[in-house]
N, C-alpha and C. Protein backbone atom coordinates (compact mmCIF):
# COMPACT_ATOMS: atom_id res chain seq x y z
N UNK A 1 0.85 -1.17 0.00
CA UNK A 1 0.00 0.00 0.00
C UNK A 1 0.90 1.24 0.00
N UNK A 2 0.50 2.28 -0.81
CA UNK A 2 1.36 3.50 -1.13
C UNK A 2 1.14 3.96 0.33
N UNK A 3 2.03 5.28 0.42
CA UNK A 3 1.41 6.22 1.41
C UNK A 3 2.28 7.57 1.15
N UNK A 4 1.94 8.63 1.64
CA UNK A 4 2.46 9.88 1.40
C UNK A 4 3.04 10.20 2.76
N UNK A 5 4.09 10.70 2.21
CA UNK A 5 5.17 10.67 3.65
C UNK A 5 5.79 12.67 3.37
N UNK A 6 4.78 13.15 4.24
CA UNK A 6 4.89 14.85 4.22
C UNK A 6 6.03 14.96 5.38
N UNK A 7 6.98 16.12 4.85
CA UNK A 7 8.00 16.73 5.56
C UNK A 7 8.46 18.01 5.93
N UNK A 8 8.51 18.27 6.94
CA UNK A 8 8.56 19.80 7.31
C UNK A 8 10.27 20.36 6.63
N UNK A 9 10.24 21.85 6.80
CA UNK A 9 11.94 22.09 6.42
C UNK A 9 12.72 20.89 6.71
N UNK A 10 13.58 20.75 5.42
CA UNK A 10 14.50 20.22 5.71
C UNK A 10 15.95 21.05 5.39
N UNK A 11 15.97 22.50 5.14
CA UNK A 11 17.43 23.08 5.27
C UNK A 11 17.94 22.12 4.95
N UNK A 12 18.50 21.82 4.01
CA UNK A 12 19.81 20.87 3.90
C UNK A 12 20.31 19.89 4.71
N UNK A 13 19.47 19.46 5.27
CA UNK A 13 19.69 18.23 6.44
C UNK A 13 19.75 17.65 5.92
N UNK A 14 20.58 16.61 4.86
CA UNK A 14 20.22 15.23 4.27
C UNK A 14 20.43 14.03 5.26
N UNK A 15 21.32 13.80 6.32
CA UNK A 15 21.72 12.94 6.92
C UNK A 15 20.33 12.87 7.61
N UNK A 16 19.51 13.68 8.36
CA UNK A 16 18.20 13.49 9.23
C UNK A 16 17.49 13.21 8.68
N UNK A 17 17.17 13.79 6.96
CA UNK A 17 16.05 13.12 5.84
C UNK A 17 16.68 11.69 5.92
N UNK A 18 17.57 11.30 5.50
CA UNK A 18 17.80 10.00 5.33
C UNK A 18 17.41 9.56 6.13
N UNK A 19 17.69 9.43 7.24
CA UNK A 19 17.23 8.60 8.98
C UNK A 19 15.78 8.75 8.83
N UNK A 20 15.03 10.18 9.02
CA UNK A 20 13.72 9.74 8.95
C UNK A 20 12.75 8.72 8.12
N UNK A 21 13.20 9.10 6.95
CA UNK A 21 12.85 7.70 6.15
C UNK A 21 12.98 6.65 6.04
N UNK A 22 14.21 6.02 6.31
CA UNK A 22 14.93 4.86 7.66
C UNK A 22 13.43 4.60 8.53
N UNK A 23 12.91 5.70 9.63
CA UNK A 23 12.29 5.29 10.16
C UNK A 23 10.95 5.27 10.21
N UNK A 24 10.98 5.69 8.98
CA UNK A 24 9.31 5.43 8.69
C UNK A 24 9.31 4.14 7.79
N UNK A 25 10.35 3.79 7.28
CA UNK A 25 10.39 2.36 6.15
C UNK A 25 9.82 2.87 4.60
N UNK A 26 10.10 4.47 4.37
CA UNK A 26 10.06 4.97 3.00
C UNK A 26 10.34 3.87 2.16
N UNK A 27 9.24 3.30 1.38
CA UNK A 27 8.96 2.22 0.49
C UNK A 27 9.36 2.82 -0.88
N UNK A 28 10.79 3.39 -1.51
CA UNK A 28 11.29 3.54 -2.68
C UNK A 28 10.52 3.16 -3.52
N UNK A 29 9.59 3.82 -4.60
CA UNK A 29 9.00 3.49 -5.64
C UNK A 29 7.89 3.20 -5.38
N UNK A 30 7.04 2.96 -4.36
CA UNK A 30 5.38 2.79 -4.05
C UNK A 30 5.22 3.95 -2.85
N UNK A 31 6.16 4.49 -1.93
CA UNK A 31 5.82 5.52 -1.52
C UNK A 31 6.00 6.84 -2.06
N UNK A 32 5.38 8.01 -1.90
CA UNK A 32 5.52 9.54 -1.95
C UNK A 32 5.58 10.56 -1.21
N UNK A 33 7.25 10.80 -1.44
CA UNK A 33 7.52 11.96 -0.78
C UNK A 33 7.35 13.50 -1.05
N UNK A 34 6.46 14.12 0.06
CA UNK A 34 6.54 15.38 -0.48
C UNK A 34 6.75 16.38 0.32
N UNK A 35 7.61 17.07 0.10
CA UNK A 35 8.34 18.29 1.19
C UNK A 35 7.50 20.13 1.01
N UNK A 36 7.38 20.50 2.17
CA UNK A 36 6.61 21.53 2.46
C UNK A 36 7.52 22.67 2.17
N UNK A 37 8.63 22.64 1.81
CA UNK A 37 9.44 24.18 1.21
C UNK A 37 10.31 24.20 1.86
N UNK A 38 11.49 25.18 1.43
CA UNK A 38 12.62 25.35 2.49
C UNK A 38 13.62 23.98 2.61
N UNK A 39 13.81 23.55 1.37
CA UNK A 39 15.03 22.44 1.31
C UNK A 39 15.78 23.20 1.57
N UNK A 40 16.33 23.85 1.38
CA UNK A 40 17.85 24.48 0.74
C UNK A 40 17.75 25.88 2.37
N UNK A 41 19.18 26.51 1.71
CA UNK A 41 19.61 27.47 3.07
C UNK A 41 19.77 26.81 4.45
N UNK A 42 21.01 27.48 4.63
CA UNK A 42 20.96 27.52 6.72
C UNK A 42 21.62 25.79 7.24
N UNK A 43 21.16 25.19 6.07
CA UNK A 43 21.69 23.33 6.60
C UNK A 43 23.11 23.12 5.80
N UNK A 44 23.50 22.09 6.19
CA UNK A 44 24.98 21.37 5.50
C UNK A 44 25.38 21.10 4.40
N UNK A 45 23.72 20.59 3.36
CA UNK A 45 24.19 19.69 2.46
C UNK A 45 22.92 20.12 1.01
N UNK A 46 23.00 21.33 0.48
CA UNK A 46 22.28 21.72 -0.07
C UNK A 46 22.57 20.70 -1.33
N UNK A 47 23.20 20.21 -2.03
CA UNK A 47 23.78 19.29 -3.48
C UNK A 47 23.16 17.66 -2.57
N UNK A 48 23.32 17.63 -1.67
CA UNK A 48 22.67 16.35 -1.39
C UNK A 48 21.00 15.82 -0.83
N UNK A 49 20.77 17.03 -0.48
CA UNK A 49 19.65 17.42 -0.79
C UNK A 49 18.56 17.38 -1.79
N UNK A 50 19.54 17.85 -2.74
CA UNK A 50 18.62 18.15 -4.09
C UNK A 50 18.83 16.38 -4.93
N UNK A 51 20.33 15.66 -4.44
CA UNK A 51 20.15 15.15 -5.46
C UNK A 51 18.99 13.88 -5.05
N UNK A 52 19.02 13.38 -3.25
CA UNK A 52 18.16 12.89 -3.19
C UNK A 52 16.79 13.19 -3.35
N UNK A 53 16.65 14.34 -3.10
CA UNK A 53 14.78 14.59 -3.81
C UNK A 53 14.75 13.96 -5.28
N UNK A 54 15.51 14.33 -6.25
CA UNK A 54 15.48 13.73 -7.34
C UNK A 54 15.96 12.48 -7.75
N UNK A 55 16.03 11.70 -6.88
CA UNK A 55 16.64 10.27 -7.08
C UNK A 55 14.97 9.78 -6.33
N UNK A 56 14.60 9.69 -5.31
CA UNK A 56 13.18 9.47 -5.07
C UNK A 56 12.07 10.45 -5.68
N UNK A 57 12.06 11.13 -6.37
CA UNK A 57 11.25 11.70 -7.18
C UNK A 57 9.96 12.30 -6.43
N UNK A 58 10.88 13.20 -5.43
CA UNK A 58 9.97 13.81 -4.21
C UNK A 58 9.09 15.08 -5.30
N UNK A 59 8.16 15.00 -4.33
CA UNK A 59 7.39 16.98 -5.14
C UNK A 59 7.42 17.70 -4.11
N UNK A 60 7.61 18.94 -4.21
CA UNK A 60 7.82 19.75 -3.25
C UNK A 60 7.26 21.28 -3.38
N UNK A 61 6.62 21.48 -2.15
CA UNK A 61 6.13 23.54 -2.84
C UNK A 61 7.35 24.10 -2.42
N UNK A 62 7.43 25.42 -3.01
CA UNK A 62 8.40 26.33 -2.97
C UNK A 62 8.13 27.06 -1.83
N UNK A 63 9.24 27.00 -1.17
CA UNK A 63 9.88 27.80 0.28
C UNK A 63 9.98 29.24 0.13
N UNK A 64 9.99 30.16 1.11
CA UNK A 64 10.91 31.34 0.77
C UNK A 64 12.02 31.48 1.09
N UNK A 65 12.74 30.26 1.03
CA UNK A 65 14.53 30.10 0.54
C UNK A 65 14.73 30.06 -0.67
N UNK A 66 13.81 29.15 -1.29
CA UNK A 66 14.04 29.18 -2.76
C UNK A 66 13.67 29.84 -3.34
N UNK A 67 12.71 30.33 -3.11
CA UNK A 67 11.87 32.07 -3.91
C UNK A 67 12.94 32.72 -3.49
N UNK A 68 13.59 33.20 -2.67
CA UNK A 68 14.89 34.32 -2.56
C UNK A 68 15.69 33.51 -3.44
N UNK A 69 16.41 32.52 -3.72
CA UNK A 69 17.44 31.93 -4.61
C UNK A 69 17.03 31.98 -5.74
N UNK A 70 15.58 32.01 -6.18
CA UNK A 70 14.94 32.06 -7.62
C UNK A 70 14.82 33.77 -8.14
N UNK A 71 14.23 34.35 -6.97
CA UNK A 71 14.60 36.34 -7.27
C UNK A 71 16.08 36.37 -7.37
N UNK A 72 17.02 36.17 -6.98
CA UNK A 72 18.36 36.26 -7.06
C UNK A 72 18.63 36.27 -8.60
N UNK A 73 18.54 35.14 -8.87
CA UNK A 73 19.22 34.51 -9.81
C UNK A 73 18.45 34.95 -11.53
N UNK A 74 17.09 35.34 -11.46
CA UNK A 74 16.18 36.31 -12.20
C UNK A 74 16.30 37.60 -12.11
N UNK A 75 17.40 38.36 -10.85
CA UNK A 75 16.95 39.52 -10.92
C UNK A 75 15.98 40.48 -10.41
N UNK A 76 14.80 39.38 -10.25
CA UNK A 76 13.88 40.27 -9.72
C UNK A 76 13.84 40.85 -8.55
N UNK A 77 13.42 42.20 -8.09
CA UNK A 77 13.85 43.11 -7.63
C UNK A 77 12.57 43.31 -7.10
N UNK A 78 12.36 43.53 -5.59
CA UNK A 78 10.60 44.55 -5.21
C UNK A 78 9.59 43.50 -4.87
N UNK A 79 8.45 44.43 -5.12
CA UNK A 79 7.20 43.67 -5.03
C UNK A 79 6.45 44.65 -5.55
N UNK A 80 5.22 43.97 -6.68
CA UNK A 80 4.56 44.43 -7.31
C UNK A 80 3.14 45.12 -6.72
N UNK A 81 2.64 46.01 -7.01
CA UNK A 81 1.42 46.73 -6.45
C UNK A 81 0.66 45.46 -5.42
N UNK A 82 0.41 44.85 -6.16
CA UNK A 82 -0.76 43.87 -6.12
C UNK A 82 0.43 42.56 -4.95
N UNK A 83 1.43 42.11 -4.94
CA UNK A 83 2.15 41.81 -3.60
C UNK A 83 2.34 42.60 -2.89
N UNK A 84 2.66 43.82 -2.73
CA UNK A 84 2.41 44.79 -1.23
C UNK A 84 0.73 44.85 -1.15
N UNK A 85 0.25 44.41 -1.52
CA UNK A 85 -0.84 44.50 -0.99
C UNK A 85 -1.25 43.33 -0.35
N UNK A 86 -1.22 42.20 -0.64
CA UNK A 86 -1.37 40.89 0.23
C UNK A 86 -0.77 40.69 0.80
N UNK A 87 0.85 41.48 1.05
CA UNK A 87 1.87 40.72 2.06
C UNK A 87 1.39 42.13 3.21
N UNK A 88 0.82 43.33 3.02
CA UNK A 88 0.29 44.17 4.03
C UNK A 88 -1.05 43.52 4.51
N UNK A 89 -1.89 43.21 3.78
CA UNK A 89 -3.02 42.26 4.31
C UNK A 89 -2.59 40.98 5.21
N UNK A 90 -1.57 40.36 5.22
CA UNK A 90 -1.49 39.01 5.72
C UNK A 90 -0.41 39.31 7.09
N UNK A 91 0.21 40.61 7.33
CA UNK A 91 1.31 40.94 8.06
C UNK A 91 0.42 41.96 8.93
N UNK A 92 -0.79 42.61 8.57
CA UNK A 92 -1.77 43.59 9.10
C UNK A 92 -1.77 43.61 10.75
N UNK A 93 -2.49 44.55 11.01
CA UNK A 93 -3.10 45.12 12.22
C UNK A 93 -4.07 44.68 13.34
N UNK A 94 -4.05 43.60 13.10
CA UNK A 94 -4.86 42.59 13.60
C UNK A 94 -4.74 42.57 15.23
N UNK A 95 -5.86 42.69 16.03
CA UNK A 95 -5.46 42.32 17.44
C UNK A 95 -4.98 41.31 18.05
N UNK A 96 -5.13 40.14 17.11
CA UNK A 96 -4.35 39.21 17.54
C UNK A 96 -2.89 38.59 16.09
N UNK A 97 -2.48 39.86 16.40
CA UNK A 97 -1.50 39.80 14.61
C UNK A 97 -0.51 38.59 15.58
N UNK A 98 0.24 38.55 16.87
CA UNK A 98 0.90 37.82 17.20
C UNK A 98 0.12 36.14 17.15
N UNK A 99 -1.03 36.21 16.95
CA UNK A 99 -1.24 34.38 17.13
C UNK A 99 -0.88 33.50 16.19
N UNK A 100 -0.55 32.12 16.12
CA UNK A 100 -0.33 31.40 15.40
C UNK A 100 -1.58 31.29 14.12
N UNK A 101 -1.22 31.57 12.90
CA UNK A 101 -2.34 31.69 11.72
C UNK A 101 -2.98 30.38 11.80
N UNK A 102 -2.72 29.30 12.05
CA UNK A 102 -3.34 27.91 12.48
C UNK A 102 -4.22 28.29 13.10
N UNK A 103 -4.26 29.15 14.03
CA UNK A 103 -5.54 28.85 14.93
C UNK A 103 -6.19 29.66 14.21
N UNK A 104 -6.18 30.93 13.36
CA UNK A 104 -7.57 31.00 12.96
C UNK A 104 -7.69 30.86 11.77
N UNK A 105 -7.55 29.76 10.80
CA UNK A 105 -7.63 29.47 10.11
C UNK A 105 -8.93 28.38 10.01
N UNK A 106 -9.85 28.51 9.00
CA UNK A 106 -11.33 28.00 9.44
C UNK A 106 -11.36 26.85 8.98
N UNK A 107 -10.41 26.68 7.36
CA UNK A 107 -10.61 25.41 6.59
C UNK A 107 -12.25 25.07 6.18
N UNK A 108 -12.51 23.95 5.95
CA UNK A 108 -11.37 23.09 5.37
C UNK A 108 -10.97 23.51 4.24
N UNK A 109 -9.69 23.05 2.89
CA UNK A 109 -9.22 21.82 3.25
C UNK A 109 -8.30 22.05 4.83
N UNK A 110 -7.49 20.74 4.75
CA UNK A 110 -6.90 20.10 6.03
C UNK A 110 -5.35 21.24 5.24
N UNK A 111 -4.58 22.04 6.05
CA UNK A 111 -3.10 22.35 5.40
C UNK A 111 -2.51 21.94 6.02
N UNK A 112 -1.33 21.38 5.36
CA UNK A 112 -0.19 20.91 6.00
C UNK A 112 1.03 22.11 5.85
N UNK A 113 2.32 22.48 6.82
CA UNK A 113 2.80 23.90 6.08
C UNK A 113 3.92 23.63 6.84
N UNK A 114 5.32 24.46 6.55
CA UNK A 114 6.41 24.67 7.24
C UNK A 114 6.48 25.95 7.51
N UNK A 115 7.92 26.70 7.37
CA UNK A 115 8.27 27.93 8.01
C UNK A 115 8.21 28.35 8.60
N UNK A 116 7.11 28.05 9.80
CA UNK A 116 7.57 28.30 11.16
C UNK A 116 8.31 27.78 12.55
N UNK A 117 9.25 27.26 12.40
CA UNK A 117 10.10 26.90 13.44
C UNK A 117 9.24 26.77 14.94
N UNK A 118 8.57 25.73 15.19
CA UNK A 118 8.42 25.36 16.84
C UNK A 118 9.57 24.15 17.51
N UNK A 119 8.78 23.88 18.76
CA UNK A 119 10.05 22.77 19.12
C UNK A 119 8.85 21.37 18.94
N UNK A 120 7.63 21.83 18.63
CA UNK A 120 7.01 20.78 18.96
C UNK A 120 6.28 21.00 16.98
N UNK A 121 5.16 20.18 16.88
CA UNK A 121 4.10 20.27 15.63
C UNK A 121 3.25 21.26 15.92
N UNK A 122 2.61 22.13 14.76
CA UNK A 122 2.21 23.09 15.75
C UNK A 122 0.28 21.82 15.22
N UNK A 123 -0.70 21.85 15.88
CA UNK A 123 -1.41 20.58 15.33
C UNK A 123 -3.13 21.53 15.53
N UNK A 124 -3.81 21.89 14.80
CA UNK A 124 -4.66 23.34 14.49
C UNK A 124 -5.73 22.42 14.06
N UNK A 125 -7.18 22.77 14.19
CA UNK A 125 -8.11 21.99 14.15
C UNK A 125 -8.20 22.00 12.24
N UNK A 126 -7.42 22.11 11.76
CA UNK A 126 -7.52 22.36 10.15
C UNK A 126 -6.47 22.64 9.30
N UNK A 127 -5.24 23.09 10.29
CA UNK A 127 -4.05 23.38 9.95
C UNK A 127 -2.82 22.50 11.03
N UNK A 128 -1.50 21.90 10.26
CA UNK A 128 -0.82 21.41 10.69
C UNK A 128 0.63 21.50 10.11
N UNK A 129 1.27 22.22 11.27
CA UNK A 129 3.03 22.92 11.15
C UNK A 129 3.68 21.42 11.34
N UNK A 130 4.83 21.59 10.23
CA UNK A 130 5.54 20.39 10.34
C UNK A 130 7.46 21.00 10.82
N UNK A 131 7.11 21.65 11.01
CA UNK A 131 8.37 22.53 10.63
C UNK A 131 9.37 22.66 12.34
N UNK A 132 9.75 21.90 12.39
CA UNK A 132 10.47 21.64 14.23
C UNK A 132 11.50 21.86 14.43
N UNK A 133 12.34 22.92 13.31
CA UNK A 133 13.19 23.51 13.53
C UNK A 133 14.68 22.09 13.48
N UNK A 134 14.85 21.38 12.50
CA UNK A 134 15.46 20.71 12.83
C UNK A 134 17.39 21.40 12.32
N UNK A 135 17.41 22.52 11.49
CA UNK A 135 18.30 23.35 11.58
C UNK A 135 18.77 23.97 12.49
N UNK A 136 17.90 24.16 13.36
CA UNK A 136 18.18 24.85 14.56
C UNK A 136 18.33 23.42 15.60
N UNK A 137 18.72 22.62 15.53
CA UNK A 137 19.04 22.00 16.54
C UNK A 137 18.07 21.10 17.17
N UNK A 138 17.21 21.06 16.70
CA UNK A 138 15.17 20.67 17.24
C UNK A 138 15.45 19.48 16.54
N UNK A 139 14.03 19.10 15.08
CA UNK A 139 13.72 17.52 15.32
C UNK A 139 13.06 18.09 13.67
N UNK A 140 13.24 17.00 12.85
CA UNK A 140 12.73 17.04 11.31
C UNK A 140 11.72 16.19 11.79
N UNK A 141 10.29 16.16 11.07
CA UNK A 141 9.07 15.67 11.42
C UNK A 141 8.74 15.33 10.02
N UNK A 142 8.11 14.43 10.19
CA UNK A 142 6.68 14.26 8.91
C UNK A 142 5.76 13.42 9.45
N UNK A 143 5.01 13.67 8.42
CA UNK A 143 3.54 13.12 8.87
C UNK A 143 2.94 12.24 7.47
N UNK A 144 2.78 10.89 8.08
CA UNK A 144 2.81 10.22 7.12
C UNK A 144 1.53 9.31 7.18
N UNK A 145 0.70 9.31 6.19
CA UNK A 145 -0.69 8.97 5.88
C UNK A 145 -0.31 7.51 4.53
N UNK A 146 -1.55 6.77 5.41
CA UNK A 146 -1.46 5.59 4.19
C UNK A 146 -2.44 5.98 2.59
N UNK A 147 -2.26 5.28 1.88
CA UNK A 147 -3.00 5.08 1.19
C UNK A 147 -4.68 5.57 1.18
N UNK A 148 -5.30 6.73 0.70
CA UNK A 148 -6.80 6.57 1.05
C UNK A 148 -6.99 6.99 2.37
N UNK A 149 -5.96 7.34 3.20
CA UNK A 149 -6.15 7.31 4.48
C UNK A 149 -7.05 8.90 4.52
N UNK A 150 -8.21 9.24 5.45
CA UNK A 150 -8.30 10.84 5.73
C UNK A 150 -7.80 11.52 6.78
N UNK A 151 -7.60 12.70 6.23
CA UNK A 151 -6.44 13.28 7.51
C UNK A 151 -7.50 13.66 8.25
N UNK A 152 -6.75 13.43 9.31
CA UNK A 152 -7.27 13.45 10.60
C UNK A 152 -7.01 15.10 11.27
N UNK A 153 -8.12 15.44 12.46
CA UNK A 153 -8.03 16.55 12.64
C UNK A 153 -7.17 17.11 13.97
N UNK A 154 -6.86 18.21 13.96
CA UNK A 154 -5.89 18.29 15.41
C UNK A 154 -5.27 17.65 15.97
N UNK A 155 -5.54 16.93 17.49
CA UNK A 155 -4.74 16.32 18.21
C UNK A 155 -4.69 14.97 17.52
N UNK A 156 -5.90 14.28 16.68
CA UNK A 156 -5.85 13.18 16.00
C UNK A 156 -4.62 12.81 14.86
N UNK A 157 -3.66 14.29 14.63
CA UNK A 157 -2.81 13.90 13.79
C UNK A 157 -1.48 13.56 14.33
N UNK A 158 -1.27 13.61 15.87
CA UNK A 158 -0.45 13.38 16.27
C UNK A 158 0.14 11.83 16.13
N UNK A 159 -0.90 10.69 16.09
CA UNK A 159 -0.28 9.41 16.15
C UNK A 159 0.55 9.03 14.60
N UNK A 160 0.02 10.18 13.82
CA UNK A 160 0.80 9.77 12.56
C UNK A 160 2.30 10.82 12.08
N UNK A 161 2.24 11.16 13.26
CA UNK A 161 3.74 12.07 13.40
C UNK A 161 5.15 11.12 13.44
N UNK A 162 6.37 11.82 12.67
CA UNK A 162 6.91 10.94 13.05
C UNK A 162 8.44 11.70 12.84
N UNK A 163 9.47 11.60 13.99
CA UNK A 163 10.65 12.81 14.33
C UNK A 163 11.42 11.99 14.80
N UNK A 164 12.58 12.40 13.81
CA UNK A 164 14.23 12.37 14.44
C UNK A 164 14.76 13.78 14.89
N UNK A 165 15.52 13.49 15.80
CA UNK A 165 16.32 14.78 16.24
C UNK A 165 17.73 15.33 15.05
N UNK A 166 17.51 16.36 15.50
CA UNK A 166 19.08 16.77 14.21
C UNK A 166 20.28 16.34 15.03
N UNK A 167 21.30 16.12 13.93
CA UNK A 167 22.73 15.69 14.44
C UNK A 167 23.56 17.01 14.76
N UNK A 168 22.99 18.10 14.78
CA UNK A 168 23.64 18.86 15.54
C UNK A 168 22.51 20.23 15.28
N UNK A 169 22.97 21.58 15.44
CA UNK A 169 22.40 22.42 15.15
C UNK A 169 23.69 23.30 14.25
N UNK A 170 23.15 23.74 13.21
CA UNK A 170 23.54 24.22 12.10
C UNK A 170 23.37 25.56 11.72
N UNK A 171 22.57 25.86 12.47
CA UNK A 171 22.22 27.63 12.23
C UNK A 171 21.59 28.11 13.28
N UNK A 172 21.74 29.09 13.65
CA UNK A 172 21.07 30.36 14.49
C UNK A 172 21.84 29.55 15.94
N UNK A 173 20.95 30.43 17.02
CA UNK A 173 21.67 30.34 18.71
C UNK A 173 20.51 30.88 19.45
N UNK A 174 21.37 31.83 20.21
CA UNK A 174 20.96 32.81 21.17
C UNK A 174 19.53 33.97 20.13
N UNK A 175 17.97 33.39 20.61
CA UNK A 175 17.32 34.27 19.92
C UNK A 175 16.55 33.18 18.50
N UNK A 176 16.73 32.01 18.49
CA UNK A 176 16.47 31.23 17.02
C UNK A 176 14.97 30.47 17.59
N UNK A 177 14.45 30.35 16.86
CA UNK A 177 12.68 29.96 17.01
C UNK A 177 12.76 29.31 18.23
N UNK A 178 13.57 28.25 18.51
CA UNK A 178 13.03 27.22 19.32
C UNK A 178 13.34 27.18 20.23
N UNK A 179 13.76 28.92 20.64
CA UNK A 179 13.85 28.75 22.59
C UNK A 179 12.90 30.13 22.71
N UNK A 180 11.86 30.08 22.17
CA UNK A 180 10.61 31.23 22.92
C UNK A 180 9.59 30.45 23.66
């Protein structure tokens, strides 16, 4: 039976991607891997990284590591009328601008998402952070669903969690997500 095996940042961690899949028993060629953004930057092994995504024939959305490496390398410069306007809408004035967007997020669908660095999953009755800071020294996570399986909501997604710790910490310190 296939199953989809979702992964929070992996920064260039290849040695912890490897292990996690190790310990989930990533079934080469009947399973699917798919990574939530933010391969690349801040980790060890950006070329090993890439070449295993493409040797298991992972899919992956685009990070804003790689959107900065993709503006770089295009040139592109700014933000257009119409992006300052949604990145002022989504960054806004809100009385509760500090809460986690998980919680008010109404759904459905079910999201799965990275980029925000916790020490734990962040696990939202509709939304679910995979992202555990394992650059920073924390724990690479995924969440891995069988075949047909339906995702499950909030605390229900916890039994299908599944974390190695990083082999060291690789970026940031004093001030880095995962000591607030």
């Amino acid at each position: 039976m296939a199953r989809t095996v979702i992964v929070g940042d992996v920064h260039g961690c290849t040695g912890e991607l490897e292990e996690l899949l190790e310990r989930v028993r990533f079934a080469e060629g009947s399973d699917r891997l798919v990574l939530v953004g933010d391969l690349l930057v801040r980790g060890p092994d950006t070329h090993g990284i890439l070449a295993l995504v493409r040797r298991l024939g992972a899919r992956s959305v685009r990070g804003n590591h790689e959107e900065k490496l993709l503006g770089w390398r295009h040139r592109r410069k700014g933000l257009g009328p119409d992006h300052e306007r949604v990145a002022s809408a989504l960054s806004g004035d809100e009385a509760d601008a500090g809460a986690l967007w998980g919680t008010r997020y109404a759904g459905p669908p079910h999201v799965v998402f990275g980029h925000f660095a916790r020490a734990e999953p962040q696990l939202h009755a509709w939304a679910t952070g995979l992202d555990t800071g394992c650059v920073y020294g924390g724990m690479l996570t995924a969440l891995v669903l069988d075949e047909d399986e339906p995702m499950p909501r909030g605390e229900g997604v916890r039994p299908l969690l599944k974390s190695v710790r990083a082999l060291r910490q690789y970026y940031g310190g004093k001030g880095d997500p995962l000591s607030r």
